[in-house]
N, C-alpha and C. Protein backbone atom coordinates (compact mmCIF):
# COMPACT_ATOMS: atom_id res chain seq x y z
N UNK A 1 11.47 13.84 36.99
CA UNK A 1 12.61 13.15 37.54
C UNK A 1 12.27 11.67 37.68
N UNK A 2 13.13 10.64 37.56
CA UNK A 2 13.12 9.65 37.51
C UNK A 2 12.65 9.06 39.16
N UNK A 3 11.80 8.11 38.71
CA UNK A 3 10.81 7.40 39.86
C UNK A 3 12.03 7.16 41.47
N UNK A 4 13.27 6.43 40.96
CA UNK A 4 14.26 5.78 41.76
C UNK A 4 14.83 7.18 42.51
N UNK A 5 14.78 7.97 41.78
CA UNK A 5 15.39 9.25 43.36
C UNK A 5 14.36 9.02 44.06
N UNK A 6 13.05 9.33 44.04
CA UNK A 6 12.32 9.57 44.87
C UNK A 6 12.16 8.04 45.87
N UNK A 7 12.27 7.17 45.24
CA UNK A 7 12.27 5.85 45.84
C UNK A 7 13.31 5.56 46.99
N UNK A 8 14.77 6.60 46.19
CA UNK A 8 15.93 6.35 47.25
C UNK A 8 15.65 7.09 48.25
N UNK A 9 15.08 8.00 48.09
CA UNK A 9 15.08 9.60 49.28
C UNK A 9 13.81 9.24 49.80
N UNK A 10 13.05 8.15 49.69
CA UNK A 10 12.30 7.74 50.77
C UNK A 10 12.64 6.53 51.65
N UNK A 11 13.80 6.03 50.95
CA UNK A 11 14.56 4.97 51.55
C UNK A 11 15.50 5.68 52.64
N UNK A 12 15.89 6.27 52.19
CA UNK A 12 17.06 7.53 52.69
C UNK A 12 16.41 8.10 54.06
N UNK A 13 15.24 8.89 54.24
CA UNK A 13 14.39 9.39 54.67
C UNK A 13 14.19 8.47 56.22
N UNK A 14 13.52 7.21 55.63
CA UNK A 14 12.96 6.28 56.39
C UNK A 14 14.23 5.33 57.64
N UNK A 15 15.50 5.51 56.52
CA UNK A 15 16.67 5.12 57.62
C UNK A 15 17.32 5.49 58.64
N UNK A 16 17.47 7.16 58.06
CA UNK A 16 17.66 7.93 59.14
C UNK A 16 16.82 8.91 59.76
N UNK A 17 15.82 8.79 59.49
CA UNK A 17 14.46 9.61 60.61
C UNK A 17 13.47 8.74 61.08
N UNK A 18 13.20 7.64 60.05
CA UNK A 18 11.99 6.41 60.75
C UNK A 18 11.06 7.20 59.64
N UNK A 19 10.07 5.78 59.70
CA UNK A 19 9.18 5.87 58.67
C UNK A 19 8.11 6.99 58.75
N UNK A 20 7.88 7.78 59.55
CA UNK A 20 6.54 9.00 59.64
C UNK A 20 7.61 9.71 59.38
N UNK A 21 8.68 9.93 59.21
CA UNK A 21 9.66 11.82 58.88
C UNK A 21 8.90 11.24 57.14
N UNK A 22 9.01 10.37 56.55
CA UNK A 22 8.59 10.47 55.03
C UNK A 22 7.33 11.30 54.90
N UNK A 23 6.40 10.79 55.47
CA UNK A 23 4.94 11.36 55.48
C UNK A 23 4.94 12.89 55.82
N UNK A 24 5.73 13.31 57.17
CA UNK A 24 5.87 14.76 56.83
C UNK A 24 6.37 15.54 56.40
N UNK A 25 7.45 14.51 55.48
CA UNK A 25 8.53 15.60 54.47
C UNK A 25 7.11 15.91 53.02
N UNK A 26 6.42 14.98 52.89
CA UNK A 26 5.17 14.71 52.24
C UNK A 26 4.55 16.23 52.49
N UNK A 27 4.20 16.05 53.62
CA UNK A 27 3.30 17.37 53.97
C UNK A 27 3.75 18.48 54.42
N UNK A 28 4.98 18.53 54.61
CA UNK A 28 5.58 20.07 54.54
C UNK A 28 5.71 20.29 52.97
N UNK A 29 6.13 19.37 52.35
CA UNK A 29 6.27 20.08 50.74
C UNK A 29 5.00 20.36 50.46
N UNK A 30 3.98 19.95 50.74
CA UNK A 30 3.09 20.04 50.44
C UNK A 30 2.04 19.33 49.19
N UNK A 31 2.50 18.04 49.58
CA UNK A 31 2.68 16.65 48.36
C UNK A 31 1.94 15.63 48.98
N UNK A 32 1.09 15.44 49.76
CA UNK A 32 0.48 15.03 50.99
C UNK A 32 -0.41 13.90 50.01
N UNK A 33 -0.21 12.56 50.45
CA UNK A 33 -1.06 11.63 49.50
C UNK A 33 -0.02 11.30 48.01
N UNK A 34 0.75 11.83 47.24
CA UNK A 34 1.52 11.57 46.52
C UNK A 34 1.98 10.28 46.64
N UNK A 35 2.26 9.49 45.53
CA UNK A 35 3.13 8.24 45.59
C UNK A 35 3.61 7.97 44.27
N UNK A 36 5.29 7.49 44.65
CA UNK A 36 6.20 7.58 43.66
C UNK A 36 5.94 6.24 43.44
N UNK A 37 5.91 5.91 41.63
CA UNK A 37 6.98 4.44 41.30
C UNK A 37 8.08 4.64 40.62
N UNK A 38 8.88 3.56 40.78
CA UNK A 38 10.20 3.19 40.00
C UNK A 38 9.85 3.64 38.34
N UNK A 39 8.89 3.44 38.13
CA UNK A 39 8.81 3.40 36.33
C UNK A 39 8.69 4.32 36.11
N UNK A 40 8.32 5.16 36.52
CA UNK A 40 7.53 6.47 36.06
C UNK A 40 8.41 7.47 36.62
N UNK A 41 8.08 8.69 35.95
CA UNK A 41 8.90 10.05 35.48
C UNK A 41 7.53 11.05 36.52
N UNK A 42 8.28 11.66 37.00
CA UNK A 42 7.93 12.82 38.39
C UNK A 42 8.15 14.02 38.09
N UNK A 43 7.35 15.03 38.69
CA UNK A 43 7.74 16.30 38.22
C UNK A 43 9.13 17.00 38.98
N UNK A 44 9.94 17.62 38.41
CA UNK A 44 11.49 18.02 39.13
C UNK A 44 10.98 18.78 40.57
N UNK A 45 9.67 19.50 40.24
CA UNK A 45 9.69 20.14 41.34
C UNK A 45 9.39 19.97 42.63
N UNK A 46 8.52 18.36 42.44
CA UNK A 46 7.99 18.24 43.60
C UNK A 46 9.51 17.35 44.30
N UNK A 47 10.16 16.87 43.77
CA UNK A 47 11.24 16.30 44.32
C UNK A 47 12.48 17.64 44.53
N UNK A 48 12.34 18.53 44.35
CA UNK A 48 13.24 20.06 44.93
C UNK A 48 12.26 20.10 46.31
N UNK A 49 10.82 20.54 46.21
CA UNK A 49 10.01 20.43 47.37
C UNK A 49 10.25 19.59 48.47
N UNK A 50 10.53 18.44 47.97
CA UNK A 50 10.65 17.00 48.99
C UNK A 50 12.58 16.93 49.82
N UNK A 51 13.19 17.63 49.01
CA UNK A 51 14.71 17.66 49.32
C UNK A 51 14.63 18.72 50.14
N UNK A 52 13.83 19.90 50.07
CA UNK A 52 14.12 21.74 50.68
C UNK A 52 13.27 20.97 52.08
N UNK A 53 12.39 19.93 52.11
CA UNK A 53 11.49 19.91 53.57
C UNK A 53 12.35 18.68 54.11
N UNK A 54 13.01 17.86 53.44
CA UNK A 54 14.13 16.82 54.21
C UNK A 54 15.19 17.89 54.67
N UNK A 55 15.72 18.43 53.97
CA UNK A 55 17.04 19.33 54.12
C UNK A 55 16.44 19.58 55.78
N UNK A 56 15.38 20.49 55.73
CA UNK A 56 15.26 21.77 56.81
C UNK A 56 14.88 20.52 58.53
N UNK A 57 14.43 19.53 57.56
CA UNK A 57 13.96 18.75 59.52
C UNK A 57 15.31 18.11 59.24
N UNK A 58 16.27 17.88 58.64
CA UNK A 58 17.84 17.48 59.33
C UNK A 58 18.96 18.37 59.48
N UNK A 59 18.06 19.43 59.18
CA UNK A 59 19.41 20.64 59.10
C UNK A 59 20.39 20.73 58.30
N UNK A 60 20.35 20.30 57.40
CA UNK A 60 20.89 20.16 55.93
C UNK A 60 21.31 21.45 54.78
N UNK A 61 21.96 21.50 54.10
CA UNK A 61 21.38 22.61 53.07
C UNK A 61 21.19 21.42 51.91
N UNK A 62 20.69 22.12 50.73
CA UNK A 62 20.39 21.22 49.41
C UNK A 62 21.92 19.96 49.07
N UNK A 63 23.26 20.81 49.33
CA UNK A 63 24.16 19.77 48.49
C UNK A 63 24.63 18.63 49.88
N UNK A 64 24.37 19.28 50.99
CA UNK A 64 25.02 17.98 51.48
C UNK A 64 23.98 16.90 51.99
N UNK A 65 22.71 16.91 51.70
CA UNK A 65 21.69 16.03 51.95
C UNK A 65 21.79 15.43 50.63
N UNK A 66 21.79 16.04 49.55
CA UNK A 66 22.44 15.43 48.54
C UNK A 66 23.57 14.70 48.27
N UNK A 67 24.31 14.90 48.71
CA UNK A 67 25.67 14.18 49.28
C UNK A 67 25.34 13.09 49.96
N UNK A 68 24.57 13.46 51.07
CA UNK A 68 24.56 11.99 51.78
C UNK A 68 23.48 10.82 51.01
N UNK A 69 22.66 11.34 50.59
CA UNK A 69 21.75 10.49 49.60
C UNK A 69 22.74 9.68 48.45
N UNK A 70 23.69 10.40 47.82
CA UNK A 70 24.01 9.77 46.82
C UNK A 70 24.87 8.67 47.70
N UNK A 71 25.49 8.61 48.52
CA UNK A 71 26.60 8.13 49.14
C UNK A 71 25.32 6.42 49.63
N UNK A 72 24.60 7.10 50.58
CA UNK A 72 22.94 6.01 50.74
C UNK A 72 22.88 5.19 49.68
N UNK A 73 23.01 5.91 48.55
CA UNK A 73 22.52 5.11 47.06
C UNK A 73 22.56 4.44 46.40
N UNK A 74 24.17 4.59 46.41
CA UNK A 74 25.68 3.69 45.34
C UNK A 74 24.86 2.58 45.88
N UNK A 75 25.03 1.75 46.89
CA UNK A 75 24.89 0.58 47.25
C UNK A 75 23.59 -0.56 46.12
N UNK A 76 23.03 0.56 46.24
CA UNK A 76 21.52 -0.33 45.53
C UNK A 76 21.72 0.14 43.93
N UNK A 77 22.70 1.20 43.31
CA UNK A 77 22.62 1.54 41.98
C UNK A 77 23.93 0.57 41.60
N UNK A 78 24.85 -0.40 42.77
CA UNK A 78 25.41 -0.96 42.20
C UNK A 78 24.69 -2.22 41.97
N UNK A 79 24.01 -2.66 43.13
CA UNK A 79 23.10 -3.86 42.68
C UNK A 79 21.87 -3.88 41.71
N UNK A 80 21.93 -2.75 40.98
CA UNK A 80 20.67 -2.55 40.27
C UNK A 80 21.68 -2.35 38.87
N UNK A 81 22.75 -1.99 38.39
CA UNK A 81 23.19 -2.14 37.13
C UNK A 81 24.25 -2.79 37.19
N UNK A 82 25.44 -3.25 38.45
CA UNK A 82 26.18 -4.16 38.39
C UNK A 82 26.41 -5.09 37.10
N UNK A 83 25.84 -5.54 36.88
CA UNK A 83 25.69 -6.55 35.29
C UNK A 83 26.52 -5.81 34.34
N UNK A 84 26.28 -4.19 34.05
CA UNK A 84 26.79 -3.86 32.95
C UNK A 84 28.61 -3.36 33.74
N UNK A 85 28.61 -3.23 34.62
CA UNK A 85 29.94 -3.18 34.98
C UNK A 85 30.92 -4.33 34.89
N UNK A 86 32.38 -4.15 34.27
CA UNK A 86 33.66 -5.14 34.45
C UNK A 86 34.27 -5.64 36.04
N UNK A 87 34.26 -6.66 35.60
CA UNK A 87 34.49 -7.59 37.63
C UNK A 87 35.74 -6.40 37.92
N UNK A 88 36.73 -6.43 36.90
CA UNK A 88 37.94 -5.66 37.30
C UNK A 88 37.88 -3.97 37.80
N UNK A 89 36.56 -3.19 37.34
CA UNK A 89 36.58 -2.10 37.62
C UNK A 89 36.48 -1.82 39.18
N UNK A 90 36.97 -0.44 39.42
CA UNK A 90 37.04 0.25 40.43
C UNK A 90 36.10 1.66 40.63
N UNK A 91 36.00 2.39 41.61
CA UNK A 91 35.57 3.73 41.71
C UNK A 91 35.66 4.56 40.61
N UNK A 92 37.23 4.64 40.47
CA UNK A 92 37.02 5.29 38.80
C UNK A 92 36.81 4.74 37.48
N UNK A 93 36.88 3.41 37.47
CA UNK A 93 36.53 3.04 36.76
C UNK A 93 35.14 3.00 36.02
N UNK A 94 34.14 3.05 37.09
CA UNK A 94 32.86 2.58 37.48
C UNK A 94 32.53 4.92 36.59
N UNK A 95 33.21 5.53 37.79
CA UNK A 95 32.79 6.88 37.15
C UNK A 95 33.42 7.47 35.69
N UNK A 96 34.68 6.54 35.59
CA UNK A 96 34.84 7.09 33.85
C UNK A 96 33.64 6.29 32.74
N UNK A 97 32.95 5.05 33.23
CA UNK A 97 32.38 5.05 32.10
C UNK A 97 30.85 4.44 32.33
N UNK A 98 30.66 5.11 33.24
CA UNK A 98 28.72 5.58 33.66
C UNK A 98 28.07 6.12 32.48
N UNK A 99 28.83 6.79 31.45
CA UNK A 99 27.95 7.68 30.36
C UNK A 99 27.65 6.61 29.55
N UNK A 100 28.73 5.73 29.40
CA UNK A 100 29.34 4.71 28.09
C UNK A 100 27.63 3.19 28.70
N UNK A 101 28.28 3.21 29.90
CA UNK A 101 27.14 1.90 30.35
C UNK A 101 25.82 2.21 30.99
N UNK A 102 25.96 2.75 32.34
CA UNK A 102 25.12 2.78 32.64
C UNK A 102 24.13 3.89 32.56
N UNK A 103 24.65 5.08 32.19
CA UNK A 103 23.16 6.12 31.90
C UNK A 103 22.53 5.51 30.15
N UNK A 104 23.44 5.11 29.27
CA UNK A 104 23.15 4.55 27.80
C UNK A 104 21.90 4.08 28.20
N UNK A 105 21.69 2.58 29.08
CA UNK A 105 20.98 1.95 29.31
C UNK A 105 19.64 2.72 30.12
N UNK A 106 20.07 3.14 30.81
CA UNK A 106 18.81 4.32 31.69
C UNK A 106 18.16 5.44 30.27
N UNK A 107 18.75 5.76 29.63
CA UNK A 107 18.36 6.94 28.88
C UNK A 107 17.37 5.97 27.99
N UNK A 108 17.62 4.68 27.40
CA UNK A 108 16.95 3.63 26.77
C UNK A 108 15.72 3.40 27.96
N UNK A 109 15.69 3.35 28.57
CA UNK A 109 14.29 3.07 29.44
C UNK A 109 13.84 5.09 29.88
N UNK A 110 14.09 5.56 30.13
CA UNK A 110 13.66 7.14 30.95
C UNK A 110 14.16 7.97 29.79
N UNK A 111 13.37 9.03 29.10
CA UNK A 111 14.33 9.95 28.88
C UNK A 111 14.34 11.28 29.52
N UNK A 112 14.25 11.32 30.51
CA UNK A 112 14.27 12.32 31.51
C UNK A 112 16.07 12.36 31.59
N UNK A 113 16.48 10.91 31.62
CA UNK A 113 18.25 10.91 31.88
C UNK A 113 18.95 11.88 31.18
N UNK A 114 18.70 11.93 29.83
CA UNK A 114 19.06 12.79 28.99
C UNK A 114 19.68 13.99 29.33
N UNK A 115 19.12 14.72 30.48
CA UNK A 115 18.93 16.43 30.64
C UNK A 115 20.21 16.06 31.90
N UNK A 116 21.11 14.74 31.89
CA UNK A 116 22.06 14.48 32.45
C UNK A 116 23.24 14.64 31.43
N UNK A 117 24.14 15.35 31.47
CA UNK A 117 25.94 15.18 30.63
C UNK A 117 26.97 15.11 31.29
N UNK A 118 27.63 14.06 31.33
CA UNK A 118 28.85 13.76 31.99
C UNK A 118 29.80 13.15 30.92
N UNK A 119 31.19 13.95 31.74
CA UNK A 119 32.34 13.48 30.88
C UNK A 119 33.18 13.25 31.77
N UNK A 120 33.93 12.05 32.19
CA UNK A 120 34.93 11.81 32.59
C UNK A 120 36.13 11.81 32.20
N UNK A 121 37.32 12.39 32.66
CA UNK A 121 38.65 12.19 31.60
C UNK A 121 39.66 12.16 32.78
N UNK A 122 40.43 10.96 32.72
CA UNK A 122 41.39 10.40 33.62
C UNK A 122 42.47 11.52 33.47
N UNK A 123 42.78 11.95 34.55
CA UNK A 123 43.84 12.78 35.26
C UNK A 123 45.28 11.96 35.18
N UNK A 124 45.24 10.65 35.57
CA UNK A 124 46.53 9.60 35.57
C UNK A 124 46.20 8.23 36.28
N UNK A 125 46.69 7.21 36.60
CA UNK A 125 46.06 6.54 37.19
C UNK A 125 45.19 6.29 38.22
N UNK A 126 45.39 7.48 39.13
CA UNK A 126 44.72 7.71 40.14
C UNK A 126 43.53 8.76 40.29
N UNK A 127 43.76 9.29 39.46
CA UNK A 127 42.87 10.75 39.14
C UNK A 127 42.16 10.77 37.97
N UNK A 128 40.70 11.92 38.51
CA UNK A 128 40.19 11.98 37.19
C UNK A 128 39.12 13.18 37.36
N UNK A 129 38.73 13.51 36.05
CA UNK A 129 38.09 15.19 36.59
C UNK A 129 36.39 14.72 35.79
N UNK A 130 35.56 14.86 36.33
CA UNK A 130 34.24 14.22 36.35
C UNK A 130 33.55 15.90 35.72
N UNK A 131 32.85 15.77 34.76
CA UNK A 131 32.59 17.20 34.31
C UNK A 131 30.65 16.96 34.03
N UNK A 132 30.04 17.54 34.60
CA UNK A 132 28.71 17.13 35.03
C UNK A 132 27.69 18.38 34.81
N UNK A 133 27.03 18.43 33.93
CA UNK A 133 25.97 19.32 33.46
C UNK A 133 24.38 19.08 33.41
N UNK A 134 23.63 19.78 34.11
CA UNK A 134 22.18 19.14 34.39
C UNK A 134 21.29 20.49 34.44
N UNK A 135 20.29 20.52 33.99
CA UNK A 135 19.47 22.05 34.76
C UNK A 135 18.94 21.70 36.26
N UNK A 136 18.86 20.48 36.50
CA UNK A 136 18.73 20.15 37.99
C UNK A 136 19.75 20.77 38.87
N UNK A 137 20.84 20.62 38.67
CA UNK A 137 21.88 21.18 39.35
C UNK A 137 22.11 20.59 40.96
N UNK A 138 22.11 18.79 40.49
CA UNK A 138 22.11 18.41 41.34
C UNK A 138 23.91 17.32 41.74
N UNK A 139 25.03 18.16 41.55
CA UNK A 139 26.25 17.65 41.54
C UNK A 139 26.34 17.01 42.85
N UNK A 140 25.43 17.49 43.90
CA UNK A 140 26.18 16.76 45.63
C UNK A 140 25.93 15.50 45.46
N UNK A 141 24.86 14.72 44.11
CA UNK A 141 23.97 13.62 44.35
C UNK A 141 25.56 12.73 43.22
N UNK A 142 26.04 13.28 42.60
CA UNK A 142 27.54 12.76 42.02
C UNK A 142 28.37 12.81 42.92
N UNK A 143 28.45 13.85 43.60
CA UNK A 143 29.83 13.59 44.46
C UNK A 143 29.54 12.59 45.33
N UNK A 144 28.13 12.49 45.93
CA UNK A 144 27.88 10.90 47.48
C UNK A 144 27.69 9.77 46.76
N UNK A 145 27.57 9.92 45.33
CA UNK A 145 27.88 8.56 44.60
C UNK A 145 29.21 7.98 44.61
N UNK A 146 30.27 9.38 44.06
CA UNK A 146 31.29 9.03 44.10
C UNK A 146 31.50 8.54 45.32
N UNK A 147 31.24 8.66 46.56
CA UNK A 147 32.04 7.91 47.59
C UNK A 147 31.11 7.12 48.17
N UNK A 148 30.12 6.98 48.01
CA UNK A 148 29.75 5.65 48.18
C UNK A 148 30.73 3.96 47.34
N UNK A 149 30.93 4.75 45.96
CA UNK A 149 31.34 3.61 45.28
C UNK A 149 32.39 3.47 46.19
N UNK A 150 33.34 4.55 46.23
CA UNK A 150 34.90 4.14 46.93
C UNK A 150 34.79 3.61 48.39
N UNK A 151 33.48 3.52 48.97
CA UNK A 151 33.17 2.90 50.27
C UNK A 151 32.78 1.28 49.76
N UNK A 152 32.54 1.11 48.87
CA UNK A 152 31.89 -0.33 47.83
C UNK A 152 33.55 -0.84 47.61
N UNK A 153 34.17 -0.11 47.33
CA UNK A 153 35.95 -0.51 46.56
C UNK A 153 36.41 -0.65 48.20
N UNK A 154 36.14 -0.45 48.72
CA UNK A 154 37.13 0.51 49.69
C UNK A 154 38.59 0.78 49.68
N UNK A 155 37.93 2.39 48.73
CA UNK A 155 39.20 2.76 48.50
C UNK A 155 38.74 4.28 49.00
N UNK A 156 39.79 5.22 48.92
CA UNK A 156 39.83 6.17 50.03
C UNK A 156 39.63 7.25 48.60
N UNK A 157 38.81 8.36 48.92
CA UNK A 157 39.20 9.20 47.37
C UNK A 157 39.11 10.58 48.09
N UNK A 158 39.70 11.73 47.82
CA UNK A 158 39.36 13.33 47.82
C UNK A 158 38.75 13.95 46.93
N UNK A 159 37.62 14.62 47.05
CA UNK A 159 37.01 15.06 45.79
C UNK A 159 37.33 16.82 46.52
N UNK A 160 37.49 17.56 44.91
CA UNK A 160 37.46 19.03 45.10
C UNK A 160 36.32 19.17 43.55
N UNK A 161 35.50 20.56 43.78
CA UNK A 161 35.42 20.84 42.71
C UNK A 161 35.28 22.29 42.83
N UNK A 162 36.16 22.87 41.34
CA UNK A 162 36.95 23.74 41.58
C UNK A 162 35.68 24.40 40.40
N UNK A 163 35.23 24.28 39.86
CA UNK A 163 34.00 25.03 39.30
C UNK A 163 32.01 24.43 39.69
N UNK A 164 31.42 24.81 39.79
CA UNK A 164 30.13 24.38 39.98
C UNK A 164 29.08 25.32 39.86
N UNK A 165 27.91 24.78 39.35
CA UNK A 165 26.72 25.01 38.53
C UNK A 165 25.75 26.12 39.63
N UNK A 166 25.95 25.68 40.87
CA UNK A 166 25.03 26.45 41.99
C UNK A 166 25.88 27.79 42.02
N UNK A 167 27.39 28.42 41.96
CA UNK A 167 28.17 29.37 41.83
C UNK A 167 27.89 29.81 40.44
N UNK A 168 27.10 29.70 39.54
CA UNK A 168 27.21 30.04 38.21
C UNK A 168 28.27 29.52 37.45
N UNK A 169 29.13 28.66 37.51
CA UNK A 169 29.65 28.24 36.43
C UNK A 169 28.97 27.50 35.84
N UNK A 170 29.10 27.27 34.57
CA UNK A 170 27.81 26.52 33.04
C UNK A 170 27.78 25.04 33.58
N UNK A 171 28.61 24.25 34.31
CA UNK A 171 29.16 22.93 34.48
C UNK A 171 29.95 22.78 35.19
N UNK A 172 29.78 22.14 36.24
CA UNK A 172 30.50 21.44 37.59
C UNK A 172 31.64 20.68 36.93
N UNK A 173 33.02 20.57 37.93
CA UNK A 173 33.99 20.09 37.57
C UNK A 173 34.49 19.69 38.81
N UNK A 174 34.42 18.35 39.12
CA UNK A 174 34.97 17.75 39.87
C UNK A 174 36.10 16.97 39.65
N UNK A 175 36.83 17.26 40.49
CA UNK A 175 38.30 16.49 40.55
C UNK A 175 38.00 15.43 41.75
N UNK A 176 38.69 13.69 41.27
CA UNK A 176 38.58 12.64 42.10
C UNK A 176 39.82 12.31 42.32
N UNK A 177 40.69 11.92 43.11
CA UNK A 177 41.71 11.63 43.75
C UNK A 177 41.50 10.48 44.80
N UNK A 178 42.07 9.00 43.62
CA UNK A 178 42.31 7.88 44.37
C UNK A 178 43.70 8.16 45.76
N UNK A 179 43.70 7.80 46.80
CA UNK A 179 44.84 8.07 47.70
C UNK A 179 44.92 6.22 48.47
């Protein structure tokens, strides 16, 4: 897994527990001495390890600590690829064409990105159904993106998703609803 989750989820970690909950999310996974960089590619598991021992000291399950991480995130993944985004885009804008800009560019530096597939396809102006396939099976970390961005727009959105990867369907399908 790419260096920057683990970078965010110790950012994440450190904001809302203080800087020693990192060290013992460390040593409950049992990862004790480990250290992430940005550049470098991580094994998936020790970052499932590091999410199952954050989850359990905030009382969490896997998708909504995921949720709140991605939501944590937007902020710094907009100041970190901003450049390739249009001044005029919005929330959906930004999520119909993440495949087109910004994972292109990530998959060119990591190819860990790869084992990421997303398709966005606009519903109508306001809507749009986000279709997201990973063996990670990590959709809560899309959906707290998605509203982080619309907290960045501030614009208000409803997300449903009416199929998902943790229920056995092949590929998560999220529906976004600008309101």
């Amino acid at each position: 897994m790419h260096g920057l989750i683990f970078l965010e989820l110790k950012k994440f970690v450190d904001a809302r527990l203080g800087e020693a909950a990192w060290m013992e999310g460390l040593c409950r996974a049992g990862l004790q001495g480990r250290e992430y960089l940005l550049v470098q590619e991580h094994p998936d598991a020790e970052a499932l390890a590091l999410l199952a021992a954050i989850g359990a000291r905030m009382d969490l399950g896997d998708d909504a600590l995921l949720q709140q991480l991605g939501e944590f995130m937007a902020p710094d993944l907009l100041r970190m690829y901003g450049s390739l985004l249009k001044r005029e885009w919005r929330t959906l804008d930004v999520v119909e064409h993440t495949e087109a800009t910004i994972h292109r560019v990530m998959r060119a530096r990591n190819p860990s990105v790869g084992a990421i597939a997303m398709r966005a396809e606009r519903s109508g102006p306001d809507g749009l159904v986000l279709t997201y396939a990973s063996p990670r099976r990590m959709c809560g970390l899309a959906k707290g993106i998605v509203r982080g961005l619309a907290g960045h727009f501030r614009e208000r959105v409803r997300l449903e998703e009416p199929a998902c990867m943790r229920a056995g369907a092949p590929a998560c399908r999220i529906r976004i609803e600008r309101f």
